[in-house]
N, C-alpha and C. Protein backbone atom coordinates (compact mmCIF):
# COMPACT_ATOMS: atom_id res chain seq x y z
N UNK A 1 113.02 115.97 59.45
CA UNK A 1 111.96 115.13 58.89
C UNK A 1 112.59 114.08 57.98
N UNK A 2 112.26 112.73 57.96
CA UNK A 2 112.61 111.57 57.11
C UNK A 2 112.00 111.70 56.10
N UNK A 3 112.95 111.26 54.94
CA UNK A 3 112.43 111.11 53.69
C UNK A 3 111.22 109.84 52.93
N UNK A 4 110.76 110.31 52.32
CA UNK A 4 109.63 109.80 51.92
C UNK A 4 110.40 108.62 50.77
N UNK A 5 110.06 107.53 51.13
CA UNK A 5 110.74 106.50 50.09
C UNK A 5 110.20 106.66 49.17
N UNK A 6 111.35 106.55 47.46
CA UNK A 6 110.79 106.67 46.15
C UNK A 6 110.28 105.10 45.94
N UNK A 7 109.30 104.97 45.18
CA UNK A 7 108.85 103.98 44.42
C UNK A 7 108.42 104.19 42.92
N UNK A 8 109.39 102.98 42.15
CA UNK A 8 109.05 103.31 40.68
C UNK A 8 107.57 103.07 40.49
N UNK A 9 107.07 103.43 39.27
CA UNK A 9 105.61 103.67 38.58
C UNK A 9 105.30 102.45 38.12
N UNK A 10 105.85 101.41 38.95
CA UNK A 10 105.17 100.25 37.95
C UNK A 10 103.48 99.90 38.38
N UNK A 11 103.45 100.10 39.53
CA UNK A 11 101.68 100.38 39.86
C UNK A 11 100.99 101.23 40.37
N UNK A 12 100.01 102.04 40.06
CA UNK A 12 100.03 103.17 41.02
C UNK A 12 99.28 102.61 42.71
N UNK A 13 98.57 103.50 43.71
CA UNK A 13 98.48 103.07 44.74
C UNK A 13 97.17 102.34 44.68
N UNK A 14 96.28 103.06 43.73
CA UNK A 14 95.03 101.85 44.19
C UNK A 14 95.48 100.27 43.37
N UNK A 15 96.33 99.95 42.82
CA UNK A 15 96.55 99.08 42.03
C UNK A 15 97.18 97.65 43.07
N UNK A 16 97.68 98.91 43.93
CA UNK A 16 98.74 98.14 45.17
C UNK A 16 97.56 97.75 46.48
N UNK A 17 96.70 98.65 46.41
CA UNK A 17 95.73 97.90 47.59
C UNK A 17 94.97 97.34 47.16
N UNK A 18 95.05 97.15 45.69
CA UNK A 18 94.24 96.17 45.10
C UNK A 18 94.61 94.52 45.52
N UNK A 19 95.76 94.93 44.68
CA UNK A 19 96.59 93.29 44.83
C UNK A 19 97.10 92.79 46.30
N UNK A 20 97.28 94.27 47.93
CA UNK A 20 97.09 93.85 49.19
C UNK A 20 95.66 93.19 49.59
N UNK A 21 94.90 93.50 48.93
CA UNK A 21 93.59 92.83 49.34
C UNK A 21 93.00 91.63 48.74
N UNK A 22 94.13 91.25 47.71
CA UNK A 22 93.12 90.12 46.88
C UNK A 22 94.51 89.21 46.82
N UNK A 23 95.75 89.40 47.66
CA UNK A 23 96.59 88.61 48.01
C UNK A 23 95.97 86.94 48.63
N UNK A 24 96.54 86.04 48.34
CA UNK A 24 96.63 84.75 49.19
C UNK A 24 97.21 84.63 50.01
N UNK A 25 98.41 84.71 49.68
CA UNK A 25 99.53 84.36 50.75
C UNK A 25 99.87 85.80 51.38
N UNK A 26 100.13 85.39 53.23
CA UNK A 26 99.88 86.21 54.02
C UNK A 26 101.37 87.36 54.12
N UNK A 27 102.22 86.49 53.36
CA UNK A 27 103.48 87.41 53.26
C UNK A 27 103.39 88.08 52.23
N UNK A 28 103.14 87.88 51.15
CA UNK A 28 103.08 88.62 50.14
C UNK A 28 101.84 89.70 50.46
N UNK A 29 100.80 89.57 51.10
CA UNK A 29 99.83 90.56 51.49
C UNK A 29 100.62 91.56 51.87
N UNK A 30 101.68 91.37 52.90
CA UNK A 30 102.17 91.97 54.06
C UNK A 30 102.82 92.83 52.88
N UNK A 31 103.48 92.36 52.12
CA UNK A 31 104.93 93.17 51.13
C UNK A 31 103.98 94.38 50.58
N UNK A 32 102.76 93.25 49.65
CA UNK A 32 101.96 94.49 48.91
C UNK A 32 101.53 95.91 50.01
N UNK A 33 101.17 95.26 51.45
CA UNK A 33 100.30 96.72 52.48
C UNK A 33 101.27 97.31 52.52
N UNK A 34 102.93 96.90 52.71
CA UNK A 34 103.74 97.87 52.51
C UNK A 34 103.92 99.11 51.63
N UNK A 35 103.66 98.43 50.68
CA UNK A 35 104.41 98.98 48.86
C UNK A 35 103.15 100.13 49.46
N UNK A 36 101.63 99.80 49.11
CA UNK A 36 100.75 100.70 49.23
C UNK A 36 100.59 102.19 50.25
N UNK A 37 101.09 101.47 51.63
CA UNK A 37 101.28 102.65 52.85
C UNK A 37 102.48 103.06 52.54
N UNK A 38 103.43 103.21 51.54
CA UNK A 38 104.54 103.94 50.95
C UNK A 38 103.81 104.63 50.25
N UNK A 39 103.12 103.85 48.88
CA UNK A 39 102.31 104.81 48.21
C UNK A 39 101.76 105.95 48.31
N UNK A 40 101.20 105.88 49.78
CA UNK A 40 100.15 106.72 50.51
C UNK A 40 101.51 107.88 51.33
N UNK A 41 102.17 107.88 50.30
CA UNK A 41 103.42 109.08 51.56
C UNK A 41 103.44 108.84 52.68
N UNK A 42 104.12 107.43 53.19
CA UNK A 42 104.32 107.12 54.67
C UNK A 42 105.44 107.01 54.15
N UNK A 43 106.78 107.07 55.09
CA UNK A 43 107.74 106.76 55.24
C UNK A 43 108.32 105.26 55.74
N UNK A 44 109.22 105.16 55.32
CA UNK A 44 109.60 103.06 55.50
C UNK A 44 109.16 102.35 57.17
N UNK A 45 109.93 103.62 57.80
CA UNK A 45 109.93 103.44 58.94
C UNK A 45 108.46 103.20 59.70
N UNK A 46 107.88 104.23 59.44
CA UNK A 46 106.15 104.56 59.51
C UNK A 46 105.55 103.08 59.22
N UNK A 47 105.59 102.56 57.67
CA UNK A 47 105.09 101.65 57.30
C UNK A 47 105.77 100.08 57.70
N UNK A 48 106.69 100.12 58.16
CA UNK A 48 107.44 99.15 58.75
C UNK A 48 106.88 98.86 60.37
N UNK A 49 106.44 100.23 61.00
CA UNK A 49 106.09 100.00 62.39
C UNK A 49 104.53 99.95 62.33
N UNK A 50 103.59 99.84 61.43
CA UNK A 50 102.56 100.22 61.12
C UNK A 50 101.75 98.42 61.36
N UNK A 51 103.45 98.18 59.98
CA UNK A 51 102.66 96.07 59.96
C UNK A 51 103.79 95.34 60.86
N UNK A 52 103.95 95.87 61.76
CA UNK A 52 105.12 95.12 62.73
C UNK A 52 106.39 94.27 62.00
N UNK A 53 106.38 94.86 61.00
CA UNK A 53 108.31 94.29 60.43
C UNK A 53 109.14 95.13 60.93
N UNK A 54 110.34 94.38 60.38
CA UNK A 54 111.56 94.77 60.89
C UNK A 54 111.68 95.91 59.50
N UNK A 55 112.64 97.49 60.10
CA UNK A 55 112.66 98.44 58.93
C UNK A 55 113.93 97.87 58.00
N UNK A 56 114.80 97.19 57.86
CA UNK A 56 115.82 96.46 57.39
C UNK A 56 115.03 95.74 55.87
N UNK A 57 114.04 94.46 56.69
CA UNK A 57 113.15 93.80 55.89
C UNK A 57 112.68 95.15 55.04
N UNK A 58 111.68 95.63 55.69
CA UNK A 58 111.17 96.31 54.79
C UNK A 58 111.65 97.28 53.61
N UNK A 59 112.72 97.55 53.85
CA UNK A 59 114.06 98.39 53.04
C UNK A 59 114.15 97.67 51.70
N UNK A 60 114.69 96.47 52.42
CA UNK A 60 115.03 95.42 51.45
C UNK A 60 113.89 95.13 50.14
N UNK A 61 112.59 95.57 51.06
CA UNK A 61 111.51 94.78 50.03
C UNK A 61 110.99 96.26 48.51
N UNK A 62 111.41 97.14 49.38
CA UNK A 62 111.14 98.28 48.48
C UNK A 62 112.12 98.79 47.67
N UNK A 63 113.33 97.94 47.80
CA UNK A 63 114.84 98.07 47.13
C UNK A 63 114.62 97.08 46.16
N UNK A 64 113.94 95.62 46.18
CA UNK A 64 113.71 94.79 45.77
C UNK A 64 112.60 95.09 44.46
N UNK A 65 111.10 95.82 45.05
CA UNK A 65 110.44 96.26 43.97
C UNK A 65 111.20 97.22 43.10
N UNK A 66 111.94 98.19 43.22
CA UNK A 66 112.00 99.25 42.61
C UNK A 66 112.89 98.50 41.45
N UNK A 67 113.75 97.39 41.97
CA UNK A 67 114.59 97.04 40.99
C UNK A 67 114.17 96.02 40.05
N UNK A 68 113.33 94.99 40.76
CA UNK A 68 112.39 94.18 40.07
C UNK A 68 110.74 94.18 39.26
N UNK A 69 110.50 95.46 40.18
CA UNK A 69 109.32 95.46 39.82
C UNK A 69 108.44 94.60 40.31
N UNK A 70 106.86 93.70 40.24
CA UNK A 70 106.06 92.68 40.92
C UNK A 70 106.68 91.84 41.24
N UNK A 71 107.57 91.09 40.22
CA UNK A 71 108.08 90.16 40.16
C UNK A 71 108.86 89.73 41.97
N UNK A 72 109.20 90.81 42.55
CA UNK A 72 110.08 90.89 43.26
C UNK A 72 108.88 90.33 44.38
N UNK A 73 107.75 90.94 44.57
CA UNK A 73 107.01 90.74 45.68
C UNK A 73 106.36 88.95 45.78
N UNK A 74 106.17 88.29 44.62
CA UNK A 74 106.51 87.35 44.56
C UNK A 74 107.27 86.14 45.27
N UNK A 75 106.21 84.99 45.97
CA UNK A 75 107.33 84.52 46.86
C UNK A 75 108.02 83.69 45.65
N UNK A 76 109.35 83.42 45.55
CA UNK A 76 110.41 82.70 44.75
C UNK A 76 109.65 81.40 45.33
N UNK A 77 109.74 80.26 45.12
CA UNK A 77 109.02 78.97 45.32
C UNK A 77 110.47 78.15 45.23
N UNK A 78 110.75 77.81 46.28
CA UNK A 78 112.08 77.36 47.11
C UNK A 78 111.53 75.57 46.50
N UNK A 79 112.91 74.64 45.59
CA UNK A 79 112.61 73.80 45.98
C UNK A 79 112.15 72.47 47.01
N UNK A 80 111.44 71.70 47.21
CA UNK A 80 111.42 71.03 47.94
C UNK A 80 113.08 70.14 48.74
N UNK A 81 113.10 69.93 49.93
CA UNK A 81 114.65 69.64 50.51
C UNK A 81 114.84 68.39 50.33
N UNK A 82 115.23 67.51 50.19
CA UNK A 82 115.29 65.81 49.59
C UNK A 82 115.46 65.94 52.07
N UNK A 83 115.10 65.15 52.46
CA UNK A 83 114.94 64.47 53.79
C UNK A 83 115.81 63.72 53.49
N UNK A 84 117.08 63.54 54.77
CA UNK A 84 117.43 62.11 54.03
C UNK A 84 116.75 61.08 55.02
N UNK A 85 117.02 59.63 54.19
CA UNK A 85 116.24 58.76 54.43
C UNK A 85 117.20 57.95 55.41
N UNK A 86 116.73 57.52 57.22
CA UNK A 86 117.34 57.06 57.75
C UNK A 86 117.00 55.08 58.16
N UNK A 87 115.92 54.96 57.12
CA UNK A 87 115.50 53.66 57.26
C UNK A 87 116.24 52.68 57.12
N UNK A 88 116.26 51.40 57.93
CA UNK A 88 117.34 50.45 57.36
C UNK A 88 116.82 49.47 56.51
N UNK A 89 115.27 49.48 56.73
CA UNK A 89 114.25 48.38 55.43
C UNK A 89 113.49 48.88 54.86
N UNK A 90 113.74 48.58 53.57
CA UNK A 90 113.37 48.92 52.31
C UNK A 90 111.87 48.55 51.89
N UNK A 91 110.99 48.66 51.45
CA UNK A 91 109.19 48.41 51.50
C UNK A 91 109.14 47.14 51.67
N UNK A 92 110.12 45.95 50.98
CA UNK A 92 109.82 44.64 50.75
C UNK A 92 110.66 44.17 52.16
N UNK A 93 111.23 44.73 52.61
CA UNK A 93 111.80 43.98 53.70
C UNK A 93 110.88 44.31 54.81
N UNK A 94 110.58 45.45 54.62
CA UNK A 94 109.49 45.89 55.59
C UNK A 94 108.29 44.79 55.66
N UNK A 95 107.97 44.34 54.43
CA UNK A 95 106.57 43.64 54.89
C UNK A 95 107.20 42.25 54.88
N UNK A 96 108.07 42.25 54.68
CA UNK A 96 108.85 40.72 55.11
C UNK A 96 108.84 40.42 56.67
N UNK A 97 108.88 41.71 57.39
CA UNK A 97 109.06 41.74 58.67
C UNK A 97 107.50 41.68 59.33
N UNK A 98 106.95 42.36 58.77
CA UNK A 98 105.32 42.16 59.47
C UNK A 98 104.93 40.99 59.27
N UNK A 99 105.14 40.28 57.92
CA UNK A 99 105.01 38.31 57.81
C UNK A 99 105.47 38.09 58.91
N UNK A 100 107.17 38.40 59.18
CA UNK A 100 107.43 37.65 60.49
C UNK A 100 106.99 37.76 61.91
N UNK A 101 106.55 38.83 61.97
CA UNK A 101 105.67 39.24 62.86
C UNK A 101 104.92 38.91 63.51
N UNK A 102 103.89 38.60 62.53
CA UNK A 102 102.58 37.57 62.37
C UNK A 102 102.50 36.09 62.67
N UNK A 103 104.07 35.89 62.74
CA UNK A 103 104.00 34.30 62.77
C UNK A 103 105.04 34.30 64.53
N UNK A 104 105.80 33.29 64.64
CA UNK A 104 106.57 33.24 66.34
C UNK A 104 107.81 33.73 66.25
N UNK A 105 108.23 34.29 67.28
CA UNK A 105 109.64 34.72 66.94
C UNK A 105 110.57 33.01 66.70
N UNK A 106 111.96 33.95 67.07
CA UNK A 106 112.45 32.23 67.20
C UNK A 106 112.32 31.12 67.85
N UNK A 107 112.46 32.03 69.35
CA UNK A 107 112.32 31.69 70.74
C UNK A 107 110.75 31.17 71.14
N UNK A 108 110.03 31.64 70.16
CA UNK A 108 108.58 31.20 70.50
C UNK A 108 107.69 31.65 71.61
N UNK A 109 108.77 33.22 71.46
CA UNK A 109 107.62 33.73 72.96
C UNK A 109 107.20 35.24 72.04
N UNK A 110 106.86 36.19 73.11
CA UNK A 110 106.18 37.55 72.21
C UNK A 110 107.77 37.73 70.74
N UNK A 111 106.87 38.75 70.21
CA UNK A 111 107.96 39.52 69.70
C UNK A 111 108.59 40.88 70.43
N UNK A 112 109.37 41.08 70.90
CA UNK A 112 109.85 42.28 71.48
C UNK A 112 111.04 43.69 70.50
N UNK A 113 111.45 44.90 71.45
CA UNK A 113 112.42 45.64 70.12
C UNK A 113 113.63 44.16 70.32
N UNK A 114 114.37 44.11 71.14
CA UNK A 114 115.59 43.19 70.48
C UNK A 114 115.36 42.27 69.93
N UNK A 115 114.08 41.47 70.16
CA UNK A 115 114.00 40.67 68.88
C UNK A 115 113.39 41.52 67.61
N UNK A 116 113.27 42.22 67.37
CA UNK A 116 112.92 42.52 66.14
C UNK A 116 114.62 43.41 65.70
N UNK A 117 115.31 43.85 66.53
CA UNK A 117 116.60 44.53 66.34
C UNK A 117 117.83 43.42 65.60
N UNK A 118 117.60 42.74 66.18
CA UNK A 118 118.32 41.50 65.68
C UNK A 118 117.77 40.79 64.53
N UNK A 119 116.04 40.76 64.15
CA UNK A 119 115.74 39.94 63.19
C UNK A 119 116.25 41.71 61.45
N UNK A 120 116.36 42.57 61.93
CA UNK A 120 117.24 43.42 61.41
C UNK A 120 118.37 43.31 60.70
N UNK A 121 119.17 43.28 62.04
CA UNK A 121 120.67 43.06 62.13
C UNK A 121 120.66 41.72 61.13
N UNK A 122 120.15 40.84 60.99
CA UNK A 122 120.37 39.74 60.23
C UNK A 122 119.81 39.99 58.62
N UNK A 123 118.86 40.68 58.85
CA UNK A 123 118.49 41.60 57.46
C UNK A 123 118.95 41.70 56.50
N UNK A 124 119.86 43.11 57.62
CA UNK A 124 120.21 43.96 56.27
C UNK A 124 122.34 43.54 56.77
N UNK A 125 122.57 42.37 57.29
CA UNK A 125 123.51 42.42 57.41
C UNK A 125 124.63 43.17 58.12
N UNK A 126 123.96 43.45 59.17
CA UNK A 126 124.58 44.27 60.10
C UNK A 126 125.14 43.85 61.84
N UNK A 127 125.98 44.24 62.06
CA UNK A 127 126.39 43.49 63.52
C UNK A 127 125.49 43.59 64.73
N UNK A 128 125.16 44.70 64.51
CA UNK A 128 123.73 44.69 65.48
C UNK A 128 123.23 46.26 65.19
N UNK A 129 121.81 46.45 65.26
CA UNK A 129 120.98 47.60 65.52
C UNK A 129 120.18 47.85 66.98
N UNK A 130 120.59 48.69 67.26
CA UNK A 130 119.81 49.66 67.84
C UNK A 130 118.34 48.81 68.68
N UNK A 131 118.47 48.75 70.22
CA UNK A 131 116.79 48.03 70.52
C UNK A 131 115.61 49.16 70.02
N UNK A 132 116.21 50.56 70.41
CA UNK A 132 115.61 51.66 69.99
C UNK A 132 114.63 51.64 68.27
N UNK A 133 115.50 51.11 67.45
CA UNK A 133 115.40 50.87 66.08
C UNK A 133 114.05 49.62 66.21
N UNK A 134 114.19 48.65 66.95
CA UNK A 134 113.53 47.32 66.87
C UNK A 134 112.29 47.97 67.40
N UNK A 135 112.33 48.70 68.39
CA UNK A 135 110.68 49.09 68.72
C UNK A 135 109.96 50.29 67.74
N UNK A 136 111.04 51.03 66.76
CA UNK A 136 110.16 51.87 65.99
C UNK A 136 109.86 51.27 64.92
N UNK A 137 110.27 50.02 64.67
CA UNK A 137 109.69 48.84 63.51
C UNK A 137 108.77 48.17 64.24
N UNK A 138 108.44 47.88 65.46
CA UNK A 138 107.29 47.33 65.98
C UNK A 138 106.28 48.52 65.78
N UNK A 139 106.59 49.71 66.02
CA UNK A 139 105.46 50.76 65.90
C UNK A 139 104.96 50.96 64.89
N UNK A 140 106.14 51.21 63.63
CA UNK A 140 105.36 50.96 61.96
C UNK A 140 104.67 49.87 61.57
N UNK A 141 104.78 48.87 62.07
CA UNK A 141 104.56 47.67 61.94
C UNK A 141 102.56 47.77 62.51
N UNK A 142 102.13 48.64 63.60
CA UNK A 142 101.17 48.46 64.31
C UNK A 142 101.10 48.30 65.52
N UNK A 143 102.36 47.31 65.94
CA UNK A 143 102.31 46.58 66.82
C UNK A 143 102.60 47.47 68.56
N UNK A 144 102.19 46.91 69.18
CA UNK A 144 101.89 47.54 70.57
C UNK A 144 102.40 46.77 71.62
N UNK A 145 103.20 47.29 72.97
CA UNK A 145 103.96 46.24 73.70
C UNK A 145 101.80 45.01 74.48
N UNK A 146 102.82 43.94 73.81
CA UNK A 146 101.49 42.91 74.33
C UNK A 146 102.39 42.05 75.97
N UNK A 147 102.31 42.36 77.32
CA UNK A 147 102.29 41.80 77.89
C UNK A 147 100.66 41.57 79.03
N UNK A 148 100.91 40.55 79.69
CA UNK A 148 99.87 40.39 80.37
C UNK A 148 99.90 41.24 81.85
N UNK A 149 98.71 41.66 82.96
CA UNK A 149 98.78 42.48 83.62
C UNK A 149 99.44 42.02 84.96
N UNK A 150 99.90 42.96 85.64
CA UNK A 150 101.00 42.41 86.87
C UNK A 150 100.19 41.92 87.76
N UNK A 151 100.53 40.97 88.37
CA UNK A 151 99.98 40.29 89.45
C UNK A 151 100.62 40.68 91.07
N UNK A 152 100.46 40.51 91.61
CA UNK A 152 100.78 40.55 93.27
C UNK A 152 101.49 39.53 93.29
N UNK A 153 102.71 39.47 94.13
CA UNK A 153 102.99 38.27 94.06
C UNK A 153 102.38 37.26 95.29
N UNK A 154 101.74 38.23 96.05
CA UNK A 154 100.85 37.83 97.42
C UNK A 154 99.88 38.00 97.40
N UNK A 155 99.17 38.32 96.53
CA UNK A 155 97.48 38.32 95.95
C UNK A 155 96.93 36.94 96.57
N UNK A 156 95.60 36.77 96.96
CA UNK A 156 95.12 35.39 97.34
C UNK A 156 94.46 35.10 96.07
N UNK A 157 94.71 34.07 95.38
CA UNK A 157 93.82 34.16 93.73
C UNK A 157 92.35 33.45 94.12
N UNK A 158 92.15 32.99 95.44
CA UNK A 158 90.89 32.29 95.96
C UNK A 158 90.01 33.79 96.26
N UNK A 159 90.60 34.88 97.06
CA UNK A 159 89.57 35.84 97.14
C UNK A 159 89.89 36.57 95.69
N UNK A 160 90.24 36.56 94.55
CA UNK A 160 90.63 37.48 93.64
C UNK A 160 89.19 36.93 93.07
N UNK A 161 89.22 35.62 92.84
CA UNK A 161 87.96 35.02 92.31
C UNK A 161 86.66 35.24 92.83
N UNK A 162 86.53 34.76 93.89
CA UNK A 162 85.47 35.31 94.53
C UNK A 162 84.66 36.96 94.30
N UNK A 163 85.61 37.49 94.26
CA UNK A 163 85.87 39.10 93.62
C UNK A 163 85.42 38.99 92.78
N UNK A 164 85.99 38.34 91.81
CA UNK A 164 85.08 38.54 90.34
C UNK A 164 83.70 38.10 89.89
N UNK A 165 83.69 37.16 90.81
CA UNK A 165 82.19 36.77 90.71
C UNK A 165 81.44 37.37 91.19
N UNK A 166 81.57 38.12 92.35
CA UNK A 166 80.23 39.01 92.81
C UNK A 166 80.64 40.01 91.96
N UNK A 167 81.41 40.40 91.47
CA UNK A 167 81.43 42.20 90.47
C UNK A 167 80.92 41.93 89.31
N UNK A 168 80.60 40.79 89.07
CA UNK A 168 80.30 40.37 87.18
C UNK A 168 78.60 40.55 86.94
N UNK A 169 78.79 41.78 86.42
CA UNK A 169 77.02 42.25 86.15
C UNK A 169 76.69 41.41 84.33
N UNK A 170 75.72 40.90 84.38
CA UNK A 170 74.88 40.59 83.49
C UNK A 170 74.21 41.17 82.71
């Protein structure tokens, strides 16, 4: 027969299905139903296969109370991770670029990614960026590929018309 895990007296058992039931967070619920179905003379193993953890985890967590006490069941509150930042324009260059946007490229036709990769590259001083880069600044930007729709190059545009005039409901 397996031994019955000790737990120190820092709460007794209704104290522990107290605080399993009036838990928030769904891990810490989980730690407290542990602590409690120990309470209740289950064994680790028992109470480990009971809330589907691993018996290791659960070892750990009742090694953890006994030495810490609540404190232990407690999630630690992990700082936030700094992301790093892979942008190449900065807020003001950014809306420097939607001005330019707004107005003709050089060439005076759409704006496309290499032209916007290049109006970049001239930016921030760089030999060239990425077309990849130029279309996810068209996407922050709003902007959406604007071409016009494909034509046939053997389409008759005399019956295309005609077409449209009898389909055009009022």
């Amino acid at each position: 027969m397996t031994r019955i895990a000790h737990l120190e007296p820092y709460l007794s058992a209704a104290e522990l299905k107290e605080r399993y039931r009036s838990a928030t967070n769904p891990i810490e619920a989980r730690r407290w139903h542990l602590l409690w179905l120990i309470a209740l003379s289950k064994t680790i193993k028992e109470a480990a296969a009971v809330l589907g953890i691993n018996y290791d985890y659960a070892r750990a967590i009742v090694k953890s109370y006994n030495q810490q006490g609540e404190t232990a069941i407690h999630l630690k509150k992990q700082p936030p991770k700094k992301r790093p930042t892979h942008a190449l324009l900065n807020t003001l260059q950014l809306e420097e670029l939607r001005l330019s946007l707004a107005g003709e490229s050089d060439d005076r036709g759409l704006w496309t990614r290499p032209k916007v990769a290049l109006w970049i590259a001239k930016k921030i001083g760089r030999e060239q960026v990425g077309k990849q880069r130029g279309w996810e600044y068209l996407k922050k930007c709003g902007y959406s590929p604007q071409r016009p729709r494909p034509r046939h190059k053997n389409g008759d545009k005399i019956e295309q018309e005609a077409f449209k005039k009898n389909c055009q409901t009022e």
